[in-house]
Protein backbone atom coordinates (compact mmCIF):
# COMPACT_ATOMS: atom_id res chain seq x y z
CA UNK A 1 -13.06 -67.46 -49.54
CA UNK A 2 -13.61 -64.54 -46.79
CA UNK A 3 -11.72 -61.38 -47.05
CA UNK A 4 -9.63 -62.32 -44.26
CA UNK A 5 -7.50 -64.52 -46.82
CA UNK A 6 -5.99 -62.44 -49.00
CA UNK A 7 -3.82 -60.42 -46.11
CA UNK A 8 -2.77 -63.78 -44.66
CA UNK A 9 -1.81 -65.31 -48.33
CA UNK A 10 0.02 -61.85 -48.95
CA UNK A 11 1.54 -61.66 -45.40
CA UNK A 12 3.44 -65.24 -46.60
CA UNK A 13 5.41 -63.91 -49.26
CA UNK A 14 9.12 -62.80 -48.26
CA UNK A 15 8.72 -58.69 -47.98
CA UNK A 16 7.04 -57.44 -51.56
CA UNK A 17 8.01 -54.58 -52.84
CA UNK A 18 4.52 -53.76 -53.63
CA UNK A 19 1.18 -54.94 -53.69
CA UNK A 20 -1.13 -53.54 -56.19
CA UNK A 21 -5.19 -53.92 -55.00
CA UNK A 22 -7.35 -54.08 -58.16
CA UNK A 23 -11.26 -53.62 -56.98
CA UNK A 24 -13.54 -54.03 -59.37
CA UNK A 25 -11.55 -54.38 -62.74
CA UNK A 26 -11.97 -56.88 -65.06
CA UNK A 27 -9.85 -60.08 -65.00
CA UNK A 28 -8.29 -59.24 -68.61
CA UNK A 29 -6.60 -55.87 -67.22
CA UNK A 30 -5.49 -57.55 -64.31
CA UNK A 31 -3.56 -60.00 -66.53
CA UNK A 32 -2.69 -57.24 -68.37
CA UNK A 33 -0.83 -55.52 -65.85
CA UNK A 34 0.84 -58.82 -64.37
CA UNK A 35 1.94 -59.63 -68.40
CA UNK A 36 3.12 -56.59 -69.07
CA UNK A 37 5.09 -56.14 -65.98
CA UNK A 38 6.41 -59.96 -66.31
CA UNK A 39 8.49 -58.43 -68.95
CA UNK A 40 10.59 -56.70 -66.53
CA UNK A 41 13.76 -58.47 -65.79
CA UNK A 42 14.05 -57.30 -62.69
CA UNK A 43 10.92 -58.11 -61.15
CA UNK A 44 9.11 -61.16 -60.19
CA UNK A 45 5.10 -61.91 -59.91
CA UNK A 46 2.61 -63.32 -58.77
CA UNK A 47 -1.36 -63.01 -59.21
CA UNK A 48 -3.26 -63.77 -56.71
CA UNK A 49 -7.09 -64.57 -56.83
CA UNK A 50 -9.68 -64.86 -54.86
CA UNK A 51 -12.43 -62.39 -53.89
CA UNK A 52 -10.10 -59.15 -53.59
CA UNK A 53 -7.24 -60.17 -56.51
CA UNK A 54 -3.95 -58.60 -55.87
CA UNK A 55 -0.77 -58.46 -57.37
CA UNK A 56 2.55 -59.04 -55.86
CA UNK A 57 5.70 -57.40 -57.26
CA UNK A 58 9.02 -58.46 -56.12
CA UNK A 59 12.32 -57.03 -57.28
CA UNK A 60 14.63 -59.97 -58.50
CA UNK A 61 18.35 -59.73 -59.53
CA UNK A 62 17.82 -59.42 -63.63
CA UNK A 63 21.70 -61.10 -64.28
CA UNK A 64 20.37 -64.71 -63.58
């Protein structure tokens, strides 16, 4: 997977609110962070892999 993947796979989902780039972490914290902020009600995420791993955050309406 080149580096060019990530931004396209990103640019696909409808307007994040934020997109958190990890470098060189371990794989545990990044599940870390996407478990712990799964929790939230209000937001929505999604991991994404690859070469560069980043996180997606989405604010969701938490009444559903």
């Amino acid at each position: 997977m080149s580096d060019d993947d990530t931004p396209a796979r990103v640019a696909q989902q409808p307007d994040p609110e934020a997109i958190v780039e990890f470098g060189d972490v371990d794989a545990e914290f990044r599940q870390l962070v996407a478990d712990t902020l799964e929790t939230s009600e209000s937001l929505s995420i999604e991991l994404l892999g690859g070469d560069d791993p980043v996180l997606v955050v989405e604010e969701v309406d938490g009444d559903d």
